[in-house]
Protein backbone atom coordinates (compact mmCIF):
# COMPACT_ATOMS: atom_id res chain seq x y z
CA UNK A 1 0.00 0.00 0.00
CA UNK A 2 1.11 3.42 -0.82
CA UNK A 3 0.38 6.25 0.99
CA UNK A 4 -0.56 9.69 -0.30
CA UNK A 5 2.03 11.32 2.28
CA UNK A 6 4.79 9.23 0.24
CA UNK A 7 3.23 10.42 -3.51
CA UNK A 8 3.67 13.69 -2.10
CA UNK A 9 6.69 13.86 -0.63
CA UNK A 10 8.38 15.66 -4.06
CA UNK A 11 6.62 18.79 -3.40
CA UNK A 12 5.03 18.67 -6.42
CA UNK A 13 1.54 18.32 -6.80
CA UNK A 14 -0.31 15.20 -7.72
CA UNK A 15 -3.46 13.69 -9.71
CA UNK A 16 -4.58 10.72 -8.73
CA UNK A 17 -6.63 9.10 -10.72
CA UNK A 18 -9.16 6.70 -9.18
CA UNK A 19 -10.97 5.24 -11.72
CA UNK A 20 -8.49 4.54 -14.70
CA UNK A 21 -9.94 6.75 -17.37
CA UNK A 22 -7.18 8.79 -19.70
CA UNK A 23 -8.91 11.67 -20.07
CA UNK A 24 -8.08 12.27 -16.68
CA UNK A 25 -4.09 11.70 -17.20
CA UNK A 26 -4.74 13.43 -20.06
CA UNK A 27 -6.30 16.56 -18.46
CA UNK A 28 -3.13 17.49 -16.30
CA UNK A 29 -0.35 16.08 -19.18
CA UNK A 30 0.75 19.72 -20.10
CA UNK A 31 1.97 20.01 -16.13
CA UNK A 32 3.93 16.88 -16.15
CA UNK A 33 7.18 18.79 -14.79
CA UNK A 34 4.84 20.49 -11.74
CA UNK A 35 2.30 17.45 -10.86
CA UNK A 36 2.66 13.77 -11.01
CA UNK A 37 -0.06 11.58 -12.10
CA UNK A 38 -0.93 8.10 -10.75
CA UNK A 39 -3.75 5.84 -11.26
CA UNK A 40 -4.53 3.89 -7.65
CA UNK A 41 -7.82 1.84 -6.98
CA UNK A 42 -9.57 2.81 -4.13
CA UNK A 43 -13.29 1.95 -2.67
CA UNK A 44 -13.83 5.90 -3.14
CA UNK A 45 -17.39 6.07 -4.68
CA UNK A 46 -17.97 9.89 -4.64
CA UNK A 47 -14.86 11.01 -7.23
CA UNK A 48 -12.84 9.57 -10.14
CA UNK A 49 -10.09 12.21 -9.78
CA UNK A 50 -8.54 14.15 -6.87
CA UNK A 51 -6.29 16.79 -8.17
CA UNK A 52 -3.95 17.31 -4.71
CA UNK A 53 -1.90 20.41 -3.65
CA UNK A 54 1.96 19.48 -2.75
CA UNK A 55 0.64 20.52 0.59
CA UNK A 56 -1.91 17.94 0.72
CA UNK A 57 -4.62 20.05 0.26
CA UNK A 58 -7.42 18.53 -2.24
CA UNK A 59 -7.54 21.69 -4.47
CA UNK A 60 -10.07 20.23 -7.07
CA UNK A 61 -12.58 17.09 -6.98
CA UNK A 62 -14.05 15.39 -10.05
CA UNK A 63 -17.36 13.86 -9.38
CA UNK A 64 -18.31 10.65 -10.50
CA UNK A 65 -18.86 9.96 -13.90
CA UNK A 66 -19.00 13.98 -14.67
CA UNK A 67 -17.87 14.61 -18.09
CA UNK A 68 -14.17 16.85 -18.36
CA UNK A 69 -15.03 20.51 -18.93
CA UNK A 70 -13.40 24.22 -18.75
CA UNK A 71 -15.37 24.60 -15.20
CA UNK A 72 -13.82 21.22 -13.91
CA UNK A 73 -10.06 19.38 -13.93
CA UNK A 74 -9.31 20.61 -17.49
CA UNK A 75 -8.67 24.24 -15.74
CA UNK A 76 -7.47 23.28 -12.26
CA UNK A 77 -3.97 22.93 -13.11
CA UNK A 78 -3.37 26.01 -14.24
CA UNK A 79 -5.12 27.64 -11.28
CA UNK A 80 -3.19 25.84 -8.78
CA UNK A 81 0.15 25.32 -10.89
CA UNK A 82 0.49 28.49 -13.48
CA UNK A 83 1.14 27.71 -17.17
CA UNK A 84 1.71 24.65 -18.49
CA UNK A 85 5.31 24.21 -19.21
């Protein structure tokens, strides 16, 4: 088991993907020097995608089965992590 303490531990931030689906690795690809991206099961039933500060901090949330859009993870990165490199 892996804990989100050690995913962190970079200082960088991180998107964890919880239910497998590539448009969510794809949604934070452009920040691949600024936030790491892992896939990790989980019994989580209320998100697919936790976009995490590096200080642990849950900055964004994606719902459960809620389509990628400008208002959701497409945008976060940038908020939280300034131009994509």
């Amino acid at each position: 088991m892996t804990r989100s303490a050690d995913l962190l531990r970079e200082g960088r931030g991180l998107l964890l993907d919880l239910v497998d689906r590539a448009q969510v690795r794809d949604a934070a690809a452009a920040w691949t020097g600024r936030v790491n991206t892992v896939t990790a099961g989980t019994d989580r039933v209320d998100a697919d995608a936790l976009l995490i500060r590096p200080d642990g901090c849950v900055a964004r949330a994606l719902p459960t089965g809620q389509d990628l859009d400008a208002t959701t993870l497409v945008r976060a990165p940038g908020t939280w992590f300034g131009q994509p490199a």
